[in-house]
C-alpha atoms as a PDB file:
ATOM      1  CA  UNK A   1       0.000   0.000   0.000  1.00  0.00           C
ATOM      2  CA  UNK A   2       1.347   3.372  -0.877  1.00  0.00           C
ATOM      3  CA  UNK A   3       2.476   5.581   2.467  1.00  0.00           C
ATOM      4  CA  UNK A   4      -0.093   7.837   3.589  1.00  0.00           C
ATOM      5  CA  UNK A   5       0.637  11.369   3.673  1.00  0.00           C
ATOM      6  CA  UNK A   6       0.427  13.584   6.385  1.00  0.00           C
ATOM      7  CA  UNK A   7       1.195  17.477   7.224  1.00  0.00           C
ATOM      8  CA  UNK A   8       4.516  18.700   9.687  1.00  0.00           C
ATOM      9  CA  UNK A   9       5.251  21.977  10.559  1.00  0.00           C
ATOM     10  CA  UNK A  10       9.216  21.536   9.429  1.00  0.00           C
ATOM     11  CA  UNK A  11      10.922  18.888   8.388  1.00  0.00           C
ATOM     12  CA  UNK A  12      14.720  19.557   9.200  1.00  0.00           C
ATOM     13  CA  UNK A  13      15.123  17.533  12.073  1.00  0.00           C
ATOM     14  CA  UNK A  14      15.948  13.523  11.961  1.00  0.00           C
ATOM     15  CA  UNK A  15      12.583  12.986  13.944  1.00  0.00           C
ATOM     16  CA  UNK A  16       9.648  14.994  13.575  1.00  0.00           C
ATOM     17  CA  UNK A  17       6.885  14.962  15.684  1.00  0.00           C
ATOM     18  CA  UNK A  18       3.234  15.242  14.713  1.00  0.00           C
ATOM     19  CA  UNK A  19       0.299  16.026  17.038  1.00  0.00           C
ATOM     20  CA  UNK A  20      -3.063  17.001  16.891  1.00  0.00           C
ATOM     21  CA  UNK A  21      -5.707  16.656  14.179  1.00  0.00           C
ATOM     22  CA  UNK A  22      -2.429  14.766  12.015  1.00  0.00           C
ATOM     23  CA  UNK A  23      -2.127  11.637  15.009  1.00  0.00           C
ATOM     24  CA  UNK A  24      -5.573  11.238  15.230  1.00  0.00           C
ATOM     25  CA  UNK A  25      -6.084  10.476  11.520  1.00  0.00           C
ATOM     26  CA  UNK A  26      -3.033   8.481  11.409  1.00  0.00           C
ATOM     27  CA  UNK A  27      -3.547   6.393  14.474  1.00  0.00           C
ATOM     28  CA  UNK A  28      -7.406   5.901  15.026  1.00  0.00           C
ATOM     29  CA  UNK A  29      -8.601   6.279  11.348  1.00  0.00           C
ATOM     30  CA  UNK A  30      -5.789   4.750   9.439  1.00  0.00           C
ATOM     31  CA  UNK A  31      -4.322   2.415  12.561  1.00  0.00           C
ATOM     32  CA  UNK A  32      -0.768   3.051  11.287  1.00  0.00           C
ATOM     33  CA  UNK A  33       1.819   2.143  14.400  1.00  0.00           C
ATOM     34  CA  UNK A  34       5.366   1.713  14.688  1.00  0.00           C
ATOM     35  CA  UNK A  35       7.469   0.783  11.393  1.00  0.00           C
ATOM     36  CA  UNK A  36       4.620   2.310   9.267  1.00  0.00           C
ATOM     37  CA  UNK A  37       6.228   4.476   6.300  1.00  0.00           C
ATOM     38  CA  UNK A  38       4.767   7.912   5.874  1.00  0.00           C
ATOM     39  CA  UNK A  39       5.521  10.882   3.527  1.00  0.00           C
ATOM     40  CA  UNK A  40       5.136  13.843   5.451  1.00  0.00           C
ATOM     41  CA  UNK A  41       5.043  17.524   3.868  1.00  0.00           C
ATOM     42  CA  UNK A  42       5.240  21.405   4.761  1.00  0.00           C
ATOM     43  CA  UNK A  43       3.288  22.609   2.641  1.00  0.00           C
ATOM     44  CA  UNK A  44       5.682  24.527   0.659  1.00  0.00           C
ATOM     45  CA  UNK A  45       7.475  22.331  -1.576  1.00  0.00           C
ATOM     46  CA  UNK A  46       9.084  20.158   1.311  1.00  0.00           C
ATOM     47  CA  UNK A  47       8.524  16.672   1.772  1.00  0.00           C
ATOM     48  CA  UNK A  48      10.163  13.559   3.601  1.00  0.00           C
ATOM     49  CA  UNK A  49       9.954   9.966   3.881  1.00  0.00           C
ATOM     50  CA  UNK A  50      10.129   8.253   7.355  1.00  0.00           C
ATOM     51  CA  UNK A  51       8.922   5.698   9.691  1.00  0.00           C
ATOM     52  CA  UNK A  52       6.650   5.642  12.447  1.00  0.00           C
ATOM     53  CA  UNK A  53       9.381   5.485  15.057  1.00  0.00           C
ATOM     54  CA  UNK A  54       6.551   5.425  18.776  1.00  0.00           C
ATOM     55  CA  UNK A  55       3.291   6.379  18.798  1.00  0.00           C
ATOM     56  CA  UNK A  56       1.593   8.237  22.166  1.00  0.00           C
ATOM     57  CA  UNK A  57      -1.583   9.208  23.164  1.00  0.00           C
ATOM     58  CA  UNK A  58      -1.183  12.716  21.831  1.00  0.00           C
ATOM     59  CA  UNK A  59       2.059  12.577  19.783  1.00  0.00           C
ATOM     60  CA  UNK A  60       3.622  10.581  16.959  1.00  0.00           C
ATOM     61  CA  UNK A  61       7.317  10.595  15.722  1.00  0.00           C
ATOM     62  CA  UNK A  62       8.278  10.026  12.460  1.00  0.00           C
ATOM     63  CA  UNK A  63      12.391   8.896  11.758  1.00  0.00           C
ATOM     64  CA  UNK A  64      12.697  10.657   8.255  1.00  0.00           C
ATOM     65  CA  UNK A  65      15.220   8.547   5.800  1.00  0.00           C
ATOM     66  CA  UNK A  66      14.542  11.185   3.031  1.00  0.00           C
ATOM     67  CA  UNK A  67      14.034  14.485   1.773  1.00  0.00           C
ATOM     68  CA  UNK A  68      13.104  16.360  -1.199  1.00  0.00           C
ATOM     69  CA  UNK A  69      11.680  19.723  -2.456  1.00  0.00           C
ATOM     70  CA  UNK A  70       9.052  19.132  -5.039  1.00  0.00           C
ATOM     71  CA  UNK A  71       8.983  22.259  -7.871  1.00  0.00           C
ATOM     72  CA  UNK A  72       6.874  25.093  -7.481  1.00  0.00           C
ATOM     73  CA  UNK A  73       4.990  25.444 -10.882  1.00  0.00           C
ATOM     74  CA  UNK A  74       5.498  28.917 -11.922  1.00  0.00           C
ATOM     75  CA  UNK A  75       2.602  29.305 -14.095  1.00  0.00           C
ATOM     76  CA  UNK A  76       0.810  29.249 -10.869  1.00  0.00           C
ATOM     77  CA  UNK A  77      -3.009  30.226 -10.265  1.00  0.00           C
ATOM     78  CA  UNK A  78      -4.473  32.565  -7.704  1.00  0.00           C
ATOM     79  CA  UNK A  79      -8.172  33.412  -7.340  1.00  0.00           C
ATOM     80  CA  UNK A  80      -9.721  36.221  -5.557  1.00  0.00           C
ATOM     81  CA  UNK A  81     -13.439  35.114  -5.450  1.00  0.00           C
ATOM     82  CA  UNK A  82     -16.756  37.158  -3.914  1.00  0.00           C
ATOM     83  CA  UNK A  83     -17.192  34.850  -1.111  1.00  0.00           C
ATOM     84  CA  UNK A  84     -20.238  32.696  -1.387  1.00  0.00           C
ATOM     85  CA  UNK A  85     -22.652  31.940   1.620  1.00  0.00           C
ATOM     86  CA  UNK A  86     -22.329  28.936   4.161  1.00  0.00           C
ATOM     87  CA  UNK A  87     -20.706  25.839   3.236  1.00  0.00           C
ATOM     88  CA  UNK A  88     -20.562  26.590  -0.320  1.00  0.00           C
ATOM     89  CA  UNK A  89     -18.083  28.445   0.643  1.00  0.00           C
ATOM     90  CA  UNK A  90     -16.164  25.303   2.581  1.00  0.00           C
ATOM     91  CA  UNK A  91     -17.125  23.411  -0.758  1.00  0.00           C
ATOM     92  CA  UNK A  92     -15.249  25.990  -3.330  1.00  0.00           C
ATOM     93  CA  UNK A  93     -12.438  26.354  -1.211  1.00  0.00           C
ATOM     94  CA  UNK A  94     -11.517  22.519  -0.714  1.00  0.00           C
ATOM     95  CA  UNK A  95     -12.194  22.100  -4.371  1.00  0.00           C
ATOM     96  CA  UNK A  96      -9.725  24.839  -5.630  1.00  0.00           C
ATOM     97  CA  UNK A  97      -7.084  23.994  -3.294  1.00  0.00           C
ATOM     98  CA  UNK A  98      -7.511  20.016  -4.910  1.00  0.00           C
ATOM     99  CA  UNK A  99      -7.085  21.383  -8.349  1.00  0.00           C
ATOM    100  CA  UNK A 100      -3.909  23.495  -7.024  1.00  0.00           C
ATOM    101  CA  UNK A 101      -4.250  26.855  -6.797  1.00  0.00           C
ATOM    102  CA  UNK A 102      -1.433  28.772  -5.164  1.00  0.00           C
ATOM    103  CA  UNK A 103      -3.886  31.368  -3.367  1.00  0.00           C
ATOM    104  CA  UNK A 104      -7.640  32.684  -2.864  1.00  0.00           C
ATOM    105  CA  UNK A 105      -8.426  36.028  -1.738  1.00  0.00           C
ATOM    106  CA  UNK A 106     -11.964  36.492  -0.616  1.00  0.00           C
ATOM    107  CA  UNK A 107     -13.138  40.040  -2.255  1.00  0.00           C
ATOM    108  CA  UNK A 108     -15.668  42.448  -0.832  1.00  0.00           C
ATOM    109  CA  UNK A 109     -17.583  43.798  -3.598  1.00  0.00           C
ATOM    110  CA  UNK A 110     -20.424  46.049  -4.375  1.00  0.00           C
ATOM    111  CA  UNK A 111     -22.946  43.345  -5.051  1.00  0.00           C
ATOM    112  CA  UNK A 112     -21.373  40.893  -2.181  1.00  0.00           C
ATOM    113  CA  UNK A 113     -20.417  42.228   1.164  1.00  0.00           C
ATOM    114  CA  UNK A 114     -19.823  38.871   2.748  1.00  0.00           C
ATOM    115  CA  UNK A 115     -16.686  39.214   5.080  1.00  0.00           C
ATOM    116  CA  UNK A 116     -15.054  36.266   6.787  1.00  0.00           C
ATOM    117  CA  UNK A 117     -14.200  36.597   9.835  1.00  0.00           C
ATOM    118  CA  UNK A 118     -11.021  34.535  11.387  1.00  0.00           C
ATOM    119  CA  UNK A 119     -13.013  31.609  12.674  1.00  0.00           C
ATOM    120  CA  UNK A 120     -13.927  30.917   8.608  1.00  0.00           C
ATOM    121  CA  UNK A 121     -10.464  32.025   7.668  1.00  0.00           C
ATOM    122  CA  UNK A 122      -8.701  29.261   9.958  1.00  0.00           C
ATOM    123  CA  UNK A 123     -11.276  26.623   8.684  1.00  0.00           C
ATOM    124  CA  UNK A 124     -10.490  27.031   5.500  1.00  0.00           C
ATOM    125  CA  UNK A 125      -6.605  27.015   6.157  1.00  0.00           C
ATOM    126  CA  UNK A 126      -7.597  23.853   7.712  1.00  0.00           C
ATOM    127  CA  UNK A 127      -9.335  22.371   4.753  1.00  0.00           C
ATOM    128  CA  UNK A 128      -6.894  23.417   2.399  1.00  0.00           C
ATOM    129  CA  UNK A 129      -4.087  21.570   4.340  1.00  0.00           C
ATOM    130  CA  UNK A 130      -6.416  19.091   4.175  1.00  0.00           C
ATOM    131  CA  UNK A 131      -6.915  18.956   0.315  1.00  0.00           C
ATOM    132  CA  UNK A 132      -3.403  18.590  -0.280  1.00  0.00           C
ATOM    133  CA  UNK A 133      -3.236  16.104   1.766  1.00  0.00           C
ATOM    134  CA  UNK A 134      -6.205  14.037   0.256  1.00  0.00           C
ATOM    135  CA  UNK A 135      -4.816  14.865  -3.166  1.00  0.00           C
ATOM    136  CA  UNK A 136      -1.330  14.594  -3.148  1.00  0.00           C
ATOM    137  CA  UNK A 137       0.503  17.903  -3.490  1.00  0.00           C
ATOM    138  CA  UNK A 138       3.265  19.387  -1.345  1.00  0.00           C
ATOM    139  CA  UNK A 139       2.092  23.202  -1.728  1.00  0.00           C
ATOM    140  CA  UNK A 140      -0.783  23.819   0.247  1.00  0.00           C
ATOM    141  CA  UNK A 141      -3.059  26.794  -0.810  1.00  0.00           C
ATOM    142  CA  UNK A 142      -2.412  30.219   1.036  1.00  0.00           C
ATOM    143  CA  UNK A 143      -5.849  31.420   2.034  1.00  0.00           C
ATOM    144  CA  UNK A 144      -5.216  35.280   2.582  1.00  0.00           C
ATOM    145  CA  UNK A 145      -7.503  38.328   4.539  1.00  0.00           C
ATOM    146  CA  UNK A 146     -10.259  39.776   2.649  1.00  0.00           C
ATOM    147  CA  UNK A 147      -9.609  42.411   0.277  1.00  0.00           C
ATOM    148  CA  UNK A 148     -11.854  44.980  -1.197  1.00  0.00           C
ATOM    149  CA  UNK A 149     -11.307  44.448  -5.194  1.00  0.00           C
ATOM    150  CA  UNK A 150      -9.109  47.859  -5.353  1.00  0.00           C
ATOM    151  CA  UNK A 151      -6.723  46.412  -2.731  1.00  0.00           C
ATOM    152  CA  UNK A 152      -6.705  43.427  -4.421  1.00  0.00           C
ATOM    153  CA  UNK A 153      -6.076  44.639  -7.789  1.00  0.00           C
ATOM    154  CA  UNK A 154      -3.231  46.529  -6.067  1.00  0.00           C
ATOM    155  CA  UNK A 155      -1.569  43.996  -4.998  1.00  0.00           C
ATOM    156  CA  UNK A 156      -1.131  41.930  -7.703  1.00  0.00           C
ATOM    157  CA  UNK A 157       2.150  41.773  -9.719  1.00  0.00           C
ATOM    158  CA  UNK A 158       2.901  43.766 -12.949  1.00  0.00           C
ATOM    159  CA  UNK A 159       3.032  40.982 -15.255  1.00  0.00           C
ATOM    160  CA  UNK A 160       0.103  38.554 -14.341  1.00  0.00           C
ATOM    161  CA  UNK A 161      -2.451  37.225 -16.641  1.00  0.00           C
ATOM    162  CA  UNK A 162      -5.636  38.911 -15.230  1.00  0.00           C
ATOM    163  CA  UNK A 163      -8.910  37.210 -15.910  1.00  0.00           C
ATOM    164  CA  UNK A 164     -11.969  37.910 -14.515  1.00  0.00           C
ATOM    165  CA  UNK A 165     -15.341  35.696 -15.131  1.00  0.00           C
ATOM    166  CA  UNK A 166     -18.218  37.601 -17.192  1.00  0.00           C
ATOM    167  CA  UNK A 167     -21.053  35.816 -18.713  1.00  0.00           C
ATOM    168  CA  UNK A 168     -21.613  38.167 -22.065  1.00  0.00           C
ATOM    169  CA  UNK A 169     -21.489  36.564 -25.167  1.00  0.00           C
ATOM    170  CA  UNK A 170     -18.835  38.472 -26.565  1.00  0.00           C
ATOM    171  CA  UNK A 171     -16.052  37.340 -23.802  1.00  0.00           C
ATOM    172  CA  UNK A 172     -13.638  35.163 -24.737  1.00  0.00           C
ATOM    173  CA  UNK A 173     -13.279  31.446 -23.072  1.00  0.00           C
ATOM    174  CA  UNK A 174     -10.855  31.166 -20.363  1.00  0.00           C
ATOM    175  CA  UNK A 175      -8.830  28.335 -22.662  1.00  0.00           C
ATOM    176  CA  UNK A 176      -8.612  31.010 -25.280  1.00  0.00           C
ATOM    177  CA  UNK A 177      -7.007  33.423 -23.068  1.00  0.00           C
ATOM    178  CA  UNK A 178      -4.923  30.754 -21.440  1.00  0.00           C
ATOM    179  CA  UNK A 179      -3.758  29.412 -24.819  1.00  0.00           C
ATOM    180  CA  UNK A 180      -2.251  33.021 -25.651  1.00  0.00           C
ATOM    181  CA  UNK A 181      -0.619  33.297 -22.095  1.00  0.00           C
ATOM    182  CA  UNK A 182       3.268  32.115 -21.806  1.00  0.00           C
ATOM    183  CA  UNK A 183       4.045  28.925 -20.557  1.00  0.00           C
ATOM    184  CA  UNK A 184       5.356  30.656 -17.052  1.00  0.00           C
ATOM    185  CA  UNK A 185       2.572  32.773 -16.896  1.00  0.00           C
ATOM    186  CA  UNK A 186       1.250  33.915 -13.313  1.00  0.00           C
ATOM    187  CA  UNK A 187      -2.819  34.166 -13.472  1.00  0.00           C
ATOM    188  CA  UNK A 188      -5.478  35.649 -11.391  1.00  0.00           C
ATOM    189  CA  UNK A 189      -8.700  35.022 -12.198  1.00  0.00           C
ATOM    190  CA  UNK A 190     -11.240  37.290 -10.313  1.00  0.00           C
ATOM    191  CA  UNK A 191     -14.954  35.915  -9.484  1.00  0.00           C
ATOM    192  CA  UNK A 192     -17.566  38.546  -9.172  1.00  0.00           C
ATOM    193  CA  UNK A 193     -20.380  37.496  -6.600  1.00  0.00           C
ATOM    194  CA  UNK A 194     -23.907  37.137  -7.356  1.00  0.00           C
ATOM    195  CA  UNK A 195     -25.283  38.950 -10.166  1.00  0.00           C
ATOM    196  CA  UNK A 196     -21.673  39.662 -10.936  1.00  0.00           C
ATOM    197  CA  UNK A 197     -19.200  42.808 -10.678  1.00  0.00           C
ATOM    198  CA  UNK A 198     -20.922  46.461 -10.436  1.00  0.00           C
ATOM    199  CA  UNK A 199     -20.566  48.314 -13.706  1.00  0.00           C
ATOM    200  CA  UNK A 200     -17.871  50.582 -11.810  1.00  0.00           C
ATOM    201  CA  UNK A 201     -15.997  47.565 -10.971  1.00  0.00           C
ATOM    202  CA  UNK A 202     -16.065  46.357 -14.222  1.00  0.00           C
ATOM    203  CA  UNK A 203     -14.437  49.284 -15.380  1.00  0.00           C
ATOM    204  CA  UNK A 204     -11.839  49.295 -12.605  1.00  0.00           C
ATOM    205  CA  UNK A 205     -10.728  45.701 -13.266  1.00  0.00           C
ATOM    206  CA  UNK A 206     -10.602  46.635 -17.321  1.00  0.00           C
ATOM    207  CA  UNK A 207      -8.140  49.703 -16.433  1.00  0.00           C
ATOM    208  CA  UNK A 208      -5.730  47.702 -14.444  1.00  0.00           C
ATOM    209  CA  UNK A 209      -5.708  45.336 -17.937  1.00  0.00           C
ATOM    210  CA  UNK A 210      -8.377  42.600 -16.526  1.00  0.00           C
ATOM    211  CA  UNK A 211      -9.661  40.755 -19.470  1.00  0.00           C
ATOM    212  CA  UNK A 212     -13.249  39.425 -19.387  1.00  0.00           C
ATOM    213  CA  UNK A 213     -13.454  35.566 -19.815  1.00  0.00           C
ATOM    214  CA  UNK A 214     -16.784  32.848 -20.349  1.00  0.00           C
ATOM    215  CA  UNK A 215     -16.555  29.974 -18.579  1.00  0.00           C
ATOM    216  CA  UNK A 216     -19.491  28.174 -19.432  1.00  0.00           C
ATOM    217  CA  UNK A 217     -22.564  29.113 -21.997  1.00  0.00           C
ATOM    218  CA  UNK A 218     -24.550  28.898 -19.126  1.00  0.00           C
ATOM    219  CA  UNK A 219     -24.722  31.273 -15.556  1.00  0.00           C
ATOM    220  CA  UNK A 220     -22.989  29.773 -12.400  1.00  0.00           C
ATOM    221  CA  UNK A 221     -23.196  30.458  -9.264  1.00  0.00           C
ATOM    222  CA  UNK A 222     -19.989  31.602  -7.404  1.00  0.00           C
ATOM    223  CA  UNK A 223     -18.737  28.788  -6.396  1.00  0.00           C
ATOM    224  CA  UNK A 224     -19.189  26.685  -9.348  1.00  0.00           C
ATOM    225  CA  UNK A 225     -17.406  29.085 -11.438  1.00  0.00           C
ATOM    226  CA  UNK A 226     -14.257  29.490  -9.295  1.00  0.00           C
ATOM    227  CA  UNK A 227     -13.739  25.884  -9.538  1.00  0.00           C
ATOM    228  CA  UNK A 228     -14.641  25.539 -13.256  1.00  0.00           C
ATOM    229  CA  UNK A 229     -12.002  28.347 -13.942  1.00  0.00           C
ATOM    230  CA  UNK A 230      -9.759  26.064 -11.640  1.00  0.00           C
ATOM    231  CA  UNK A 231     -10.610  23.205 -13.554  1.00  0.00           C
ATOM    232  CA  UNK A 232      -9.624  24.836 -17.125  1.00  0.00           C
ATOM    233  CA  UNK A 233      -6.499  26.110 -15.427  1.00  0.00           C
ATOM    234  CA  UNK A 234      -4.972  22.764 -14.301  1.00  0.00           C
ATOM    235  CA  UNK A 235      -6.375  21.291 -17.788  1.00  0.00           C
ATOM    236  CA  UNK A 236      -3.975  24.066 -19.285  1.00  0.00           C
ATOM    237  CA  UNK A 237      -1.469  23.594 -16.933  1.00  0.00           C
ATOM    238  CA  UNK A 238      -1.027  19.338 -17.600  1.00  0.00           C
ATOM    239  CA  UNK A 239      -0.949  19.917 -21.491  1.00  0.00           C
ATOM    240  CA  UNK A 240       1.924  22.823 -21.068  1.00  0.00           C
ATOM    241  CA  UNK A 241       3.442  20.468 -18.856  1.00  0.00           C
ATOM    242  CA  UNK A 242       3.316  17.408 -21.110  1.00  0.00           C
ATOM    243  CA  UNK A 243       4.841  19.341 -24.071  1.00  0.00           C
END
C-alpha cells in the first residue's frame, strides 16, 4: 500500500513529531503504528519519507530517511473570489485547493459584502491543508484576509495574466485566453459574486488590464465558477506540462 501522507510543521530535524488533528487520523482512522512508512510535507514544496518510530496518546514521531523539495509550478493560479454563503463556501475552497491553486483572496464587492471573519479564515486554512493532503501535493493553498477588489487589484504583480469571469457573449473562453498566455505565466482570475461585478468595478478591473473571460454558456453560481475556472487552469497547466 502506498504511504499515507500527512502534514509537519518543518521537516529539518531527523525525527519529527506530529500532534493534533495529524495523530488522530493516522492512528485511530488509518491504525498506522510503529514501522509504518509515511511521507510527510510542509506545505511549501518540502517533503520527507520516514517511519513511524513510537506512537503516544497525543504525539507521533516520524524517523525521516529522506528528503526532497518538489517544484513550485510557476505558471501558478491565484483566485480572488466574492465569497459565497455557508458551506458553499467550505465546498469551493476545498475544491480549488484540490485542483492546485497557489492562493484565494476572498473580495468584498459592491454586489457581495460577505466578510469572513477569522473563525472561517482558519477553517479554511484547515481544509486546504487538508486537500493537499487528500490529493497529493506538497504546496498547500495560502488562504489570505479579505480584500476589497481595489486592494486586491493593487496587490497583484505587474506581469500577471488577469482574468476575470463575465457571462456576455462576446467574452472570450478562459482556454482562449490561457492558450495566448506564456508557458510561465502567473494568473489571477477574479470571481464577481452574485449577479456579478458592479458596472464601476467592471471598469476598474478593465483599467488595471483585466480581461473578461466565459466559462461556461450557461450562468454559475460563485462557487461553481471558481472551480470551473480552476478546472480549465490545471487542464492548461497538464498539457503545457506534457509538451
Amino acid at each position: 500500500m502506498r504511504p499515507r501522507r500527512f502534514k509537519a510543521e518543518r521537516l529539518d530535524e531527523e525525527v519529527v513529531t506530529l500532534c493534533g488533528a495529524e495523530v488522530h487520523h493516522a492512528v485511530k482512522v488509518l491504525r498506522l503504528g510503529t514501522g509504518d512508512s509515511v511521507i510527510l510535507f510542509d506545505g511549501g514544496g518540502g517533503e520527507a519519507v520516514g517511519t513511524i518510530l513510537d506512537v503516544k496518546p497525543e504525539t507521533l514521531r516520524v524517523r525521516v530517511t529522506a528528503r526532497r523539495v518538489v517544484p513550485v509550478h510557476r505558471n501558478g493560479l491565484s483566485m480572488m473570489v466574492a465569497t459565497p454563503k455557508g458551506e458553499r463556501a467550505d465546498w469551493m475552497m476545498e475544491k480549488c485547493a484540490e485542483l492546485g491553486v497557489r492562493a484565494m483572496t476572498p473580495l468584498i464587492c459592491a454586489r457581495g459584502q460577505v466578510s469572513p471573519g477569522d473563525g472561517k479564515l482558519a477553517r479554511w486554512r484547515r481544509k486546504a491543508g487538508e486537500a493537499a493532503k487528500q490529493s497529493g501535493q506538497s504546496v498547500t493553498m495560502r488562504v489570505d484576509a479579505p480584500m476589497v477588489l481595489s486592494e486586491a487589484l493593487r496587490s497583484c504583480a505587474q506581469d500577471v495574466v488577469l482574468l476575470f469571469g463575465d457571462p456576455r457573449a462576446d467574452a472570450a473562453t478562459m482556454m482562449t485566453a490561457l492558450a495566448q498566455a506564456t508557458r510561465d505565466a502567473s494568473v489571477v482570475m477574479l470571481v464577481g459574486p452574485e449577479g456579478g461585478f458592479a458596472h464601476d468595478e467592471i471598469r476598474m478591473l478593465e483599467a488595471a488590464g483585466a480581461k473578461s473571460v466565459r466559462l461556461a454558456e450557461s450562468i454559475l453560481r460563485v462557487e461553481t465558477a471558481a472551480v470551473a475556472g480552476a478546472s480549465v487552469w490545471a487542464a492548461w497547466r497538464t498539457d503545457i506540462a506534457g509538451e
